[in-house]
PDB file of N, CA and C in Angstrom:
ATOM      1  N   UNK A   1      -6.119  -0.035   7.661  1.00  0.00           N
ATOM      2  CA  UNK A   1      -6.351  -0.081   9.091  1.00  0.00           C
ATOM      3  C   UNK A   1      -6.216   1.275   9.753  1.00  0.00           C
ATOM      4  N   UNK A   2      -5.853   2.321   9.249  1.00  0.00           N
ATOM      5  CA  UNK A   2      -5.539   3.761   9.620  1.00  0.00           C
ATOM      6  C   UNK A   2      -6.614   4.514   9.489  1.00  0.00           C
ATOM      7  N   UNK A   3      -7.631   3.769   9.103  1.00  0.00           N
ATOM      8  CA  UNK A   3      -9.210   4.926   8.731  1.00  0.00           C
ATOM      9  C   UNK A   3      -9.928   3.966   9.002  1.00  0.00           C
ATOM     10  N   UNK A   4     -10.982   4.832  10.042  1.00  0.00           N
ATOM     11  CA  UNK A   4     -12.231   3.992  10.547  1.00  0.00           C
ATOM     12  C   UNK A   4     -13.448   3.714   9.748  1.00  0.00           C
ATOM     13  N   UNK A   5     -14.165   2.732   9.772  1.00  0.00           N
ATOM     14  CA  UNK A   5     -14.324   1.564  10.844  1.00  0.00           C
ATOM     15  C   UNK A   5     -13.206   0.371  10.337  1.00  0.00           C
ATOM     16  N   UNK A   6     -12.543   0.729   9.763  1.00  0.00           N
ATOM     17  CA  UNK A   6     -11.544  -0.412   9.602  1.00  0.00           C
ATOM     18  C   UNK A   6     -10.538  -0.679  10.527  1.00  0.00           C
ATOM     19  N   UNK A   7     -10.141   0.564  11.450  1.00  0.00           N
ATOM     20  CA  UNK A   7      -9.324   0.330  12.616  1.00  0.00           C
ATOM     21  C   UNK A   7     -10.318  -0.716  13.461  1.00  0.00           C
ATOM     22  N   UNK A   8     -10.999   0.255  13.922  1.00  0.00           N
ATOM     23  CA  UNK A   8     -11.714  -0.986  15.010  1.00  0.00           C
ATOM     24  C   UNK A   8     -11.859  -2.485  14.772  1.00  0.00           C
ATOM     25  N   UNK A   9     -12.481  -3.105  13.466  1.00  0.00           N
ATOM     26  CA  UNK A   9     -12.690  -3.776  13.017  1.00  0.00           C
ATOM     27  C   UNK A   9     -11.619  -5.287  12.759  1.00  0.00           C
ATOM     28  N   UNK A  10     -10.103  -4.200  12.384  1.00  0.00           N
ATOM     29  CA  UNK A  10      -9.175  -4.794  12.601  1.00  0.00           C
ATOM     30  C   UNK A  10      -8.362  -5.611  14.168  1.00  0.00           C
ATOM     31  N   UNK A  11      -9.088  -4.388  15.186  1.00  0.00           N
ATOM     32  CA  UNK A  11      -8.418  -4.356  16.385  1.00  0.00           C
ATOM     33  C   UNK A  11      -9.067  -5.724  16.602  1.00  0.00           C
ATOM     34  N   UNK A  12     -10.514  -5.749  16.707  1.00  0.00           N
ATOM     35  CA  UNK A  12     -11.086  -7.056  16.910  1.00  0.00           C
ATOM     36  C   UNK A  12     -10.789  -8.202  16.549  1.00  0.00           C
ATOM     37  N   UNK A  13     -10.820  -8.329  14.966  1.00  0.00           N
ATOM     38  CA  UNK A  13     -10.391  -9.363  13.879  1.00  0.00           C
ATOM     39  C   UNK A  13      -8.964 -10.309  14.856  1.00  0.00           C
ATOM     40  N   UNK A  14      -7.524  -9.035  14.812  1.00  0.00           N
ATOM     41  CA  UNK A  14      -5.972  -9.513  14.908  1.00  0.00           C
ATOM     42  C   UNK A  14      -6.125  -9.365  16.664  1.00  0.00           C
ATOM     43  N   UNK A  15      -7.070  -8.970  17.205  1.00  0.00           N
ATOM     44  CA  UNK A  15      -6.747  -8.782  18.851  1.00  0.00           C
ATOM     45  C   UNK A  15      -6.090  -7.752  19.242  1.00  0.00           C
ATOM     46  N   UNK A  16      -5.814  -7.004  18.515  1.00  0.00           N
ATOM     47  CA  UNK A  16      -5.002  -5.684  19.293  1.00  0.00           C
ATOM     48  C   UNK A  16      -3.671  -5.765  18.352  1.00  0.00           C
ATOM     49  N   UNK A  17      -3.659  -7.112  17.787  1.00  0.00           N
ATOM     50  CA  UNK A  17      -2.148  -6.677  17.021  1.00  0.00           C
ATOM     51  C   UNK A  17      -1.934  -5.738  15.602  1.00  0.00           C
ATOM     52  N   UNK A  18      -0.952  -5.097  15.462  1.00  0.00           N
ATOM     53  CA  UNK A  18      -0.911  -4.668  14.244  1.00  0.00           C
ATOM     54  C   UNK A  18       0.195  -4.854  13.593  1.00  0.00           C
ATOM     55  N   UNK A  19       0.641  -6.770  13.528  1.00  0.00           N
ATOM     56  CA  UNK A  19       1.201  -6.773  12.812  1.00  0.00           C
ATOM     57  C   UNK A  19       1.605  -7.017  11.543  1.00  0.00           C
ATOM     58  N   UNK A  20       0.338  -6.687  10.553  1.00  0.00           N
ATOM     59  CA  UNK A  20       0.044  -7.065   9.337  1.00  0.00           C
ATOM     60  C   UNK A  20       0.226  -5.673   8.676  1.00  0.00           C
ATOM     61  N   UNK A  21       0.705  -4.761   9.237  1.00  0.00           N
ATOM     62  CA  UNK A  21       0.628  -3.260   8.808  1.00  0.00           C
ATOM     63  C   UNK A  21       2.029  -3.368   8.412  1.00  0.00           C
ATOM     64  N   UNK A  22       1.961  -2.337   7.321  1.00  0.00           N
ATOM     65  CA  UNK A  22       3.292  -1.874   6.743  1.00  0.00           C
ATOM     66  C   UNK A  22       3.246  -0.261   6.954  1.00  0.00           C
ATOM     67  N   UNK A  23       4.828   0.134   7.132  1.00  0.00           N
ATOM     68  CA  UNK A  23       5.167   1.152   7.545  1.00  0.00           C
ATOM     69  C   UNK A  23       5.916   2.380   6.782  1.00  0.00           C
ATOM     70  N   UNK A  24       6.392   1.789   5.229  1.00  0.00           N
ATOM     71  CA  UNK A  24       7.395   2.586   4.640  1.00  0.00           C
ATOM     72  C   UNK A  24       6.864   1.545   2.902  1.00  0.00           C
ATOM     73  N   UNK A  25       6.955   2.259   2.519  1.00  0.00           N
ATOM     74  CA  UNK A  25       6.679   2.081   1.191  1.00  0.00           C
ATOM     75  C   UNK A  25       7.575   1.608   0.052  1.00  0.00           C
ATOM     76  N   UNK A  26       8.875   1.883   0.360  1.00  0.00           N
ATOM     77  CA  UNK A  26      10.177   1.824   0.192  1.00  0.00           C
ATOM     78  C   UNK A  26      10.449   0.705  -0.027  1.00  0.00           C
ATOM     79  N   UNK A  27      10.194   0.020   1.876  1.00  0.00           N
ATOM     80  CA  UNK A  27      10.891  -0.948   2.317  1.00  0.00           C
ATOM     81  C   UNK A  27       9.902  -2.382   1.985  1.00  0.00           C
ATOM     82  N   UNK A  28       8.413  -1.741   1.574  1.00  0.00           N
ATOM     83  CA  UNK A  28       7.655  -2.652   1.173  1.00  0.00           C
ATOM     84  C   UNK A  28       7.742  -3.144  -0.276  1.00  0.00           C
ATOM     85  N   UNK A  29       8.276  -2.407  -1.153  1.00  0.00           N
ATOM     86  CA  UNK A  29       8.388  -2.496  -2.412  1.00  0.00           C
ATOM     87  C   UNK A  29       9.724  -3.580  -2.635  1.00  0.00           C
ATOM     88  N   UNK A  30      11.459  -3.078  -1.770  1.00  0.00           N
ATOM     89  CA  UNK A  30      11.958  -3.931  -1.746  1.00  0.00           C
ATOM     90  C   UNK A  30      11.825  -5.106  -1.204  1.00  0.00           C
ATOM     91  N   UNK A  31      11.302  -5.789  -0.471  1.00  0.00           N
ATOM     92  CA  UNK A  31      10.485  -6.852   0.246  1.00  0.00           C
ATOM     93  C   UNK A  31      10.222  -7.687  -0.690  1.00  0.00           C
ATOM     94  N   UNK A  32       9.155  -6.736  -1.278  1.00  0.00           N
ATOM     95  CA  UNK A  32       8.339  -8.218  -2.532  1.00  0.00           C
ATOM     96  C   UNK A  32       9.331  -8.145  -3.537  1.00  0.00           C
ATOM     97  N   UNK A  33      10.464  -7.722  -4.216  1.00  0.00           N
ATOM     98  CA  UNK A  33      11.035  -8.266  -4.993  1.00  0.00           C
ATOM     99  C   UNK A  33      12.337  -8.746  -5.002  1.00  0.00           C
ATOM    100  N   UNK A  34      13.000  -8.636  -3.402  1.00  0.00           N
ATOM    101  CA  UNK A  34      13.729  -9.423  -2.948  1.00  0.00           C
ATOM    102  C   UNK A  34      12.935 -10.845  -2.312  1.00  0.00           C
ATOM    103  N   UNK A  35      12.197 -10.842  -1.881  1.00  0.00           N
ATOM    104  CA  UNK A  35      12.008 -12.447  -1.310  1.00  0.00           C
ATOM    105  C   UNK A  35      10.395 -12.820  -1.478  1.00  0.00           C
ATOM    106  N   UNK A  36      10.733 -14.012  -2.507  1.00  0.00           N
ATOM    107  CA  UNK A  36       9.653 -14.617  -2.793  1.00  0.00           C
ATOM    108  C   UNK A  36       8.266 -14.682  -1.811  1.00  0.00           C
ATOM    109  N   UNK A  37       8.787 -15.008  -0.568  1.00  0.00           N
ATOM    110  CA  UNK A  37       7.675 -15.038  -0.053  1.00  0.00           C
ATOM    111  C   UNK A  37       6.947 -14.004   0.663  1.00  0.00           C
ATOM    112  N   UNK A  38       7.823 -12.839   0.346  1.00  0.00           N
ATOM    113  CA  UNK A  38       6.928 -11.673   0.919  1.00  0.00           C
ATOM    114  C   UNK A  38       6.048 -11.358  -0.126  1.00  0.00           C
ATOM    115  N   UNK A  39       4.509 -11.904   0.284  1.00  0.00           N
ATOM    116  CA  UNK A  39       3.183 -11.290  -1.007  1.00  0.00           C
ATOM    117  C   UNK A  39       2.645 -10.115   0.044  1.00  0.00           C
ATOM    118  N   UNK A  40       2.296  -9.381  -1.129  1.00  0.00           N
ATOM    119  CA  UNK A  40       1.534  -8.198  -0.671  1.00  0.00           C
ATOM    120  C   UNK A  40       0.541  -7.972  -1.878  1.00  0.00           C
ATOM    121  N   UNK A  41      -0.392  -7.774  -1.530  1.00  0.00           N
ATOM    122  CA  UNK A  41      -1.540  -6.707  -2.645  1.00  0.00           C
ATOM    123  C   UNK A  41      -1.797  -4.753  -2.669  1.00  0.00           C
ATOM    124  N   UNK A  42      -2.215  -4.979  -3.703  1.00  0.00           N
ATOM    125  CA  UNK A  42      -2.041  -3.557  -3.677  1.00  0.00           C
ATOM    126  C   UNK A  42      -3.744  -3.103  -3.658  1.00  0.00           C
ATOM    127  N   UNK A  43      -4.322  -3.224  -2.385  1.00  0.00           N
ATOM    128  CA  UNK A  43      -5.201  -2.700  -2.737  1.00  0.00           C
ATOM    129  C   UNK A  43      -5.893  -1.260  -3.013  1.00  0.00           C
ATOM    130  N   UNK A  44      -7.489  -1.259  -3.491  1.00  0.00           N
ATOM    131  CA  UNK A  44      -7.929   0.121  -4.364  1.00  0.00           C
ATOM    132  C   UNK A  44      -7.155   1.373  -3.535  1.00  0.00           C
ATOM    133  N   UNK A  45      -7.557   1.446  -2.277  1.00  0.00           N
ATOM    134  CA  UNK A  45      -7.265   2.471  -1.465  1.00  0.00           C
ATOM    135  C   UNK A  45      -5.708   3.110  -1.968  1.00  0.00           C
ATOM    136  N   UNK A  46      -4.932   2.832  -2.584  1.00  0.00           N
ATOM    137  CA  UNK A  46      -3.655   2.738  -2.716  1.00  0.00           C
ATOM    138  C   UNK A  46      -4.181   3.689  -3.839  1.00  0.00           C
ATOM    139  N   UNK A  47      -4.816   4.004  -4.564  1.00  0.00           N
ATOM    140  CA  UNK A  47      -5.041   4.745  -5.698  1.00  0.00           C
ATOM    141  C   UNK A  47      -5.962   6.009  -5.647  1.00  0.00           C
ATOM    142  N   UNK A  48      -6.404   5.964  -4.322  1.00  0.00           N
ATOM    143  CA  UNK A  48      -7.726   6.566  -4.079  1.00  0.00           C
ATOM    144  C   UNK A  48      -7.799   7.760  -3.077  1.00  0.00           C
ATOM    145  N   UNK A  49      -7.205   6.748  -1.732  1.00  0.00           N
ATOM    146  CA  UNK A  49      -7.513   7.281   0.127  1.00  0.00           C
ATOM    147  C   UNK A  49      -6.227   7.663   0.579  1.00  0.00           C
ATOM    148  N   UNK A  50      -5.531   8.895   0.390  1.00  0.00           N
ATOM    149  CA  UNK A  50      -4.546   8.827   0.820  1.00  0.00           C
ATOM    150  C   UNK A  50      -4.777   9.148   2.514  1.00  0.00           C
ATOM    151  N   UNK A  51      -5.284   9.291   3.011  1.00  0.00           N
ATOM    152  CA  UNK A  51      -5.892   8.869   4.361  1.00  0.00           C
ATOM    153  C   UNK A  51      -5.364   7.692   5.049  1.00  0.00           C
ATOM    154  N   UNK A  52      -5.405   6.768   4.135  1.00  0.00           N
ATOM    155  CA  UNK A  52      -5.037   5.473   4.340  1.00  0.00           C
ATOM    156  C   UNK A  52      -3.649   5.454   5.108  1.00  0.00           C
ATOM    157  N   UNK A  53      -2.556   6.246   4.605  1.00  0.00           N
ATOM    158  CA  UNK A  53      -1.338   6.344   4.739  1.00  0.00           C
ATOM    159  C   UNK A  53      -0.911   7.474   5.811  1.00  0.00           C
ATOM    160  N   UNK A  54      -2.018   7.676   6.836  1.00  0.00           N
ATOM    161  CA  UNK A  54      -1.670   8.533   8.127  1.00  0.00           C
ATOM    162  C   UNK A  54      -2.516   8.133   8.921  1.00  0.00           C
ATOM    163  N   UNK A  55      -2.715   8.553   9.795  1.00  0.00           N
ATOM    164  CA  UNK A  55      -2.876   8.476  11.153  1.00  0.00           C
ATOM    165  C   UNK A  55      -3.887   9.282  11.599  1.00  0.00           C
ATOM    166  N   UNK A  56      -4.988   9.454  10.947  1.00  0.00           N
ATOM    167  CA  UNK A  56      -5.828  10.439  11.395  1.00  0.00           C
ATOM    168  C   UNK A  56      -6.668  10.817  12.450  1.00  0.00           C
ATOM    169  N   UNK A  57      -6.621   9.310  12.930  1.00  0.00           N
ATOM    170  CA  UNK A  57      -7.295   9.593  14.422  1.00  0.00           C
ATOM    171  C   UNK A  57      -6.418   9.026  15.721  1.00  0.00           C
ATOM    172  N   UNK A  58      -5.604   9.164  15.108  1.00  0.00           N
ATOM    173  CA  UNK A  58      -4.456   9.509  16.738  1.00  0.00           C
ATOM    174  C   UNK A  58      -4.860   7.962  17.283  1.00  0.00           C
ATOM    175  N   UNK A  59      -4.833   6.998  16.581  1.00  0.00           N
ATOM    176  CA  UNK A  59      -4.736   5.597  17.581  1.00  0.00           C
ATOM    177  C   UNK A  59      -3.299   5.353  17.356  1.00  0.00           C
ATOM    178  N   UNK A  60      -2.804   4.788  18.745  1.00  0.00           N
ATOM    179  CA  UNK A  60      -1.530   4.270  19.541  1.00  0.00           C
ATOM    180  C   UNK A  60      -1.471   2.663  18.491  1.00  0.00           C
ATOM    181  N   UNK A  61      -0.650   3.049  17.478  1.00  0.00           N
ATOM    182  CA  UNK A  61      -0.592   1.685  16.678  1.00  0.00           C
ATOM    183  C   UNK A  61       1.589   1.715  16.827  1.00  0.00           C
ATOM    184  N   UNK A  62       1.707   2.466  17.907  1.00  0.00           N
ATOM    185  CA  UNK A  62       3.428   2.398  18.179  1.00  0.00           C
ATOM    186  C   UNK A  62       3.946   3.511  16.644  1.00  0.00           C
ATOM    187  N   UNK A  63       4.981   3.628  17.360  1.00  0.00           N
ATOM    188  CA  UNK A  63       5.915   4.888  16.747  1.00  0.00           C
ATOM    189  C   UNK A  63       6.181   4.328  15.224  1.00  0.00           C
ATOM    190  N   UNK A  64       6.496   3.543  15.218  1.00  0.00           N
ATOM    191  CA  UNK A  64       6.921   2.760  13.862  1.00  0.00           C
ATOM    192  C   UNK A  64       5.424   2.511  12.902  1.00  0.00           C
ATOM    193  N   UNK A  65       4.064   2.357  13.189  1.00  0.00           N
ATOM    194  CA  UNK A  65       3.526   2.244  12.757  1.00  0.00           C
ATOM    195  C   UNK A  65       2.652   3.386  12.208  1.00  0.00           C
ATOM    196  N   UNK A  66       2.737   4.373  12.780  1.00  0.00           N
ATOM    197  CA  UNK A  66       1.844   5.680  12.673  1.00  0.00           C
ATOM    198  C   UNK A  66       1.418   6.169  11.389  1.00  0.00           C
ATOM    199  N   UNK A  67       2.644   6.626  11.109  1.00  0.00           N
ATOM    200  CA  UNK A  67       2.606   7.421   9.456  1.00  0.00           C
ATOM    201  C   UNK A  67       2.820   6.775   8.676  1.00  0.00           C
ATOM    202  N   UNK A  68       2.566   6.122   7.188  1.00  0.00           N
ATOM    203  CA  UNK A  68       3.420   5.554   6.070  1.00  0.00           C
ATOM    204  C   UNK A  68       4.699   6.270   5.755  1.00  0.00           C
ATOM    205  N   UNK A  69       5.664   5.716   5.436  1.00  0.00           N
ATOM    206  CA  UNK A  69       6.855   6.709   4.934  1.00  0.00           C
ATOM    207  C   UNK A  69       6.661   6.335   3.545  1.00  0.00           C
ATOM    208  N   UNK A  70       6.958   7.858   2.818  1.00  0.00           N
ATOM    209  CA  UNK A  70       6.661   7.376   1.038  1.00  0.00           C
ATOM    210  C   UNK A  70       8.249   7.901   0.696  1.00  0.00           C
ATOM    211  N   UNK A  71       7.929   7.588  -0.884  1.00  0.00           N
ATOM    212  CA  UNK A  71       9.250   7.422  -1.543  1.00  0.00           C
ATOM    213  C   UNK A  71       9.623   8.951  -1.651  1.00  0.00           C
ATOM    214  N   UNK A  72      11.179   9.329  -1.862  1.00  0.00           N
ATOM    215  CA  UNK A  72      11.368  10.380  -1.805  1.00  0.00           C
ATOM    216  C   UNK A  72      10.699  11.212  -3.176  1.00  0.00           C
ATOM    217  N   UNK A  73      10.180  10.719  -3.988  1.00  0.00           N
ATOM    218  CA  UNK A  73       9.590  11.743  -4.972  1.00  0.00           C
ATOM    219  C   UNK A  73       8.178  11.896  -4.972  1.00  0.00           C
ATOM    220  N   UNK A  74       7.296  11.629  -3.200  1.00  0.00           N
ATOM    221  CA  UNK A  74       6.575  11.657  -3.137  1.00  0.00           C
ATOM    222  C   UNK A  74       6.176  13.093  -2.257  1.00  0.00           C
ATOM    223  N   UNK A  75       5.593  14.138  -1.966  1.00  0.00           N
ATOM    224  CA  UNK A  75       5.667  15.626  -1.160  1.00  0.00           C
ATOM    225  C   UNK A  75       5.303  14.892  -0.194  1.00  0.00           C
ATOM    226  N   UNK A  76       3.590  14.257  -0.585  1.00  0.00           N
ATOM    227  CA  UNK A  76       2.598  14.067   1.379  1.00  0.00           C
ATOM    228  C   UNK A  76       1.827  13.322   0.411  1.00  0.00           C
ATOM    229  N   UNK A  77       1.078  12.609   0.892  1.00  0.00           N
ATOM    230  CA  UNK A  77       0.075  11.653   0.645  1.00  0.00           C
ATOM    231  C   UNK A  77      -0.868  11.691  -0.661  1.00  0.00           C
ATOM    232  N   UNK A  78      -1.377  13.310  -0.900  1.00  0.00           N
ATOM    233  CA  UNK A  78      -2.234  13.354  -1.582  1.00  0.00           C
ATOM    234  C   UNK A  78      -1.484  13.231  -2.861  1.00  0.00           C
ATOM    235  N   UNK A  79       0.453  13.819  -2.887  1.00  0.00           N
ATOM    236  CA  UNK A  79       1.033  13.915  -3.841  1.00  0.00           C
ATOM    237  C   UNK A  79       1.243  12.222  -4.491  1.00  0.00           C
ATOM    238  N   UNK A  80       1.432  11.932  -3.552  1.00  0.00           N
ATOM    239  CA  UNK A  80       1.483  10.349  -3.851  1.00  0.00           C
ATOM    240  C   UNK A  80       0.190   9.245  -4.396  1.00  0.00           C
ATOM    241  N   UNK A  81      -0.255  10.273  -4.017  1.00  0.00           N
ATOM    242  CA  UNK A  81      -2.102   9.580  -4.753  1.00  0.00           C
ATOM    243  C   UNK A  81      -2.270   9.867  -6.110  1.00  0.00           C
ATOM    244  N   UNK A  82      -1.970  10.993  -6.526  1.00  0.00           N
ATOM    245  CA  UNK A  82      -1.938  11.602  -7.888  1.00  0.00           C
ATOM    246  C   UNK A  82      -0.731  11.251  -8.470  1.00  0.00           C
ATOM    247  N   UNK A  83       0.370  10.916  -8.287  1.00  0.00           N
ATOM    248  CA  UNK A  83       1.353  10.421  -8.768  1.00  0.00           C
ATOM    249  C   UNK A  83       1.287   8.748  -9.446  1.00  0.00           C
ATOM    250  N   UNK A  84       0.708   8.201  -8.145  1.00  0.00           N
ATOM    251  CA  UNK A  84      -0.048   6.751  -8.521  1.00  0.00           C
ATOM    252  C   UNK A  84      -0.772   6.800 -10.096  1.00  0.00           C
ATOM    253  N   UNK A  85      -1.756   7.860  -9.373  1.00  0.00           N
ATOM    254  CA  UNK A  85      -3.008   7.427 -10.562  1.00  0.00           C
ATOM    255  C   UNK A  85      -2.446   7.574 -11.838  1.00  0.00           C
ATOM    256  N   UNK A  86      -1.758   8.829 -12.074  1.00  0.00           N
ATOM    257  CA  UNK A  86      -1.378   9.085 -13.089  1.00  0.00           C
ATOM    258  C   UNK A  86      -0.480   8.229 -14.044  1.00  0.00           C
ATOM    259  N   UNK A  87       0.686   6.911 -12.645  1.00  0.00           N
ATOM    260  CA  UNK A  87       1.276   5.293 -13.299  1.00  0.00           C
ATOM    261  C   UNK A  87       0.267   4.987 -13.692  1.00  0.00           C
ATOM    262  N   UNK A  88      -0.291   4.615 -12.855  1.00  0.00           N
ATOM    263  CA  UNK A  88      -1.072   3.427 -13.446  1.00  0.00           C
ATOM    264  C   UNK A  88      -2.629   3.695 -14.801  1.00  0.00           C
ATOM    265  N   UNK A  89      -2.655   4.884 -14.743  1.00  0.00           N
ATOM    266  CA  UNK A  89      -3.707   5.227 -15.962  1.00  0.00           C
ATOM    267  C   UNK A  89      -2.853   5.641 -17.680  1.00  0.00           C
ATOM    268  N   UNK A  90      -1.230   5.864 -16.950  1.00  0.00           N
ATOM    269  CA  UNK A  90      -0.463   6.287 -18.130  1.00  0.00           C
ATOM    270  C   UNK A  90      -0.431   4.598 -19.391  1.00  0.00           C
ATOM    271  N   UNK A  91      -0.166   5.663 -20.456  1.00  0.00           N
ATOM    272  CA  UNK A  91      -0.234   4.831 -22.083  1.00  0.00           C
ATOM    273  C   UNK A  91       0.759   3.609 -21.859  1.00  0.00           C
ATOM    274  N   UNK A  92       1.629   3.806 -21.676  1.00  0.00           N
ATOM    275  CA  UNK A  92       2.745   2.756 -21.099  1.00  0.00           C
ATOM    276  C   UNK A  92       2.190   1.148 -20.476  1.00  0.00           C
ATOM    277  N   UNK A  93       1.419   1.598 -19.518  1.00  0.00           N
ATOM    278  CA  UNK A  93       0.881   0.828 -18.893  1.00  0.00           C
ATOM    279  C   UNK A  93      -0.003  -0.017 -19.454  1.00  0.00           C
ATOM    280  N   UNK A  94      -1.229   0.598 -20.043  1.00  0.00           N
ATOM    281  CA  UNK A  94      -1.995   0.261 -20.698  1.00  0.00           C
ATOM    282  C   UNK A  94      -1.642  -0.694 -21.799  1.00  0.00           C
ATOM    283  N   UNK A  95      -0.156  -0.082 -22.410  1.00  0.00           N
ATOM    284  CA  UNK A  95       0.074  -1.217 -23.535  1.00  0.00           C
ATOM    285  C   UNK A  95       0.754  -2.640 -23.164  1.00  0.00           C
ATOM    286  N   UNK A  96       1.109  -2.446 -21.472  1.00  0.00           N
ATOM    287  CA  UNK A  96       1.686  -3.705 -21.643  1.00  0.00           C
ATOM    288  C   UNK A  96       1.265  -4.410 -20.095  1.00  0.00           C
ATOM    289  N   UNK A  97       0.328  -3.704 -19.596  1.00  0.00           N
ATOM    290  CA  UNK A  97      -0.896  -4.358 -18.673  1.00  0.00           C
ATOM    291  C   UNK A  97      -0.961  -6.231 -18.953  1.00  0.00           C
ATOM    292  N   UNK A  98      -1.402  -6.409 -20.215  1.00  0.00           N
ATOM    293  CA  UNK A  98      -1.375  -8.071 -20.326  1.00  0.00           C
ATOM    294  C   UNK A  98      -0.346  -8.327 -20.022  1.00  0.00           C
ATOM    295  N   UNK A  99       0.929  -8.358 -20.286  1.00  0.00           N
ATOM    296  CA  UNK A  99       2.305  -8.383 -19.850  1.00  0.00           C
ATOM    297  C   UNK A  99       2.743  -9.017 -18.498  1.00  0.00           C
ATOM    298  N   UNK A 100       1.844  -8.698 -17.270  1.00  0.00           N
ATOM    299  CA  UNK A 100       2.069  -8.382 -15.870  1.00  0.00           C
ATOM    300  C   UNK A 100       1.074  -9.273 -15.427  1.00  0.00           C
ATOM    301  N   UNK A 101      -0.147  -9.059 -15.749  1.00  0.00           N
ATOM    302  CA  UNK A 101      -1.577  -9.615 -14.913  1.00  0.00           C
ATOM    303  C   UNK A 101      -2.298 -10.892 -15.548  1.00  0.00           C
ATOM    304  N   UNK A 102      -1.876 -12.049 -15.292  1.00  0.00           N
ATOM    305  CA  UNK A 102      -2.446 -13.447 -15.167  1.00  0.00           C
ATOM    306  C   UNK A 102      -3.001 -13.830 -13.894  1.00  0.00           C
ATOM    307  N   UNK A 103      -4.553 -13.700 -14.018  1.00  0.00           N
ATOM    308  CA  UNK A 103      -5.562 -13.764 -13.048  1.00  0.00           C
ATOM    309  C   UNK A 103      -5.541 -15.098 -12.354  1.00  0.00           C
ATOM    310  N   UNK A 104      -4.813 -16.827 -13.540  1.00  0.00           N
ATOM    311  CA  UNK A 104      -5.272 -17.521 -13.210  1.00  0.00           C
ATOM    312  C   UNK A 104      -3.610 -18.116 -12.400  1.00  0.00           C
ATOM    313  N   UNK A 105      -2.836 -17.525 -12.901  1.00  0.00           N
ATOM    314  CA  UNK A 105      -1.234 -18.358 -12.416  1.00  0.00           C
ATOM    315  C   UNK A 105      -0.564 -17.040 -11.752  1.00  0.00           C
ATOM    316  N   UNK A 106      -1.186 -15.926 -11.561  1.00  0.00           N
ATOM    317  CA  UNK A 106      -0.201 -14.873 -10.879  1.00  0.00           C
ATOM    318  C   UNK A 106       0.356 -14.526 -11.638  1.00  0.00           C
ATOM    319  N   UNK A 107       1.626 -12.989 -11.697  1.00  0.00           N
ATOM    320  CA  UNK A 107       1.881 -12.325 -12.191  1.00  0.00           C
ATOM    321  C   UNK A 107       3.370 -13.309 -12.771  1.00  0.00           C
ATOM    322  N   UNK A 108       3.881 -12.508 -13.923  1.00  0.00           N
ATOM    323  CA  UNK A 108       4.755 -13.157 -14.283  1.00  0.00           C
ATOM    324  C   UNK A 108       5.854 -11.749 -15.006  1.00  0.00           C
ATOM    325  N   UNK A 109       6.413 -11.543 -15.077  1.00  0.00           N
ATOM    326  CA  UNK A 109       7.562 -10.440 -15.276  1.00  0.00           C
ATOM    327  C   UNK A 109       8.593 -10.337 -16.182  1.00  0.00           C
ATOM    328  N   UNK A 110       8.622 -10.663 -17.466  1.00  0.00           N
ATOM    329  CA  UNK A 110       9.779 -10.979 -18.646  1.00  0.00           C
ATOM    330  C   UNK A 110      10.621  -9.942 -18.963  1.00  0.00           C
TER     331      UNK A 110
END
C-alpha cells in the first residue's frame, strides 16, 4: 500500500482506512508465532520492492504507519531486500522447503 497505484487503490477498496498495514517487522514476526490467529502472508514484494517498506510519496498514512521498522540486522530497505533473497534462495532452505510448505493443509513446523 506504500507504492502507487496500490495506495490509491487501497484508499478506495478500505475507505481511507489503513488498518490492514503493518508497521515493524519485528513486531509482525512475533505476532504470527505468538497467536494463532494472527495470519499474515508474505507476499513477492517482500523479496523484491523494497519501496514497499517506505513512504515514498509522502501520503499521511499517520506517524506509526509511515516507514516499516526492520530488524536490527537490517541497514535500510534495500539491505533488507538482499538479505531476504539471499534466506530464502540459500541451500538450507532449499533442502528443507518441503518441510514448511503444504499447499493443501497450510504450513506445518516439526
Amino acid at each position: 500500500m506504500r507504492v502507487e497505484p496500490f495506495t490509491t487503490l487501497s484508499v478506495r477498496l478500505e475507505g481511507g482506512k489503513f488498518d490492514r498495514m503493518f508497521s515493524d517487522i519485528g513486531a509482525t514476526w512475533n505476532g504470527v508465532l505468538e497467536d494463532m490467529n494472527d495470519v499474515k502472508e508474505l507476499v513477492p514484494e517482500m523479496f523484491y520492492l523494497p519501496e514497499f517498506l517506505t513512504n515514498e510519496n509522502s501520503i499521511d498514512f499517520g506517524d506509526k504507519l509511515d516507514t516499516v521498522n526492520l530488524p536490527p540486522w537490517a541497514e535500510n530497505p534495500v539491505d533488507f531486500m538482499h538479505k531476504h533473497q539471499m534466506a530464502i534462495e540459500s541451500e538450507y532452505v532449499s533442502a528443507h522447503l518441503h518441510e514448511c510448505i503444504d499447499l493443501i493443509f497450510g504450513c506445518a513446523f516439526y
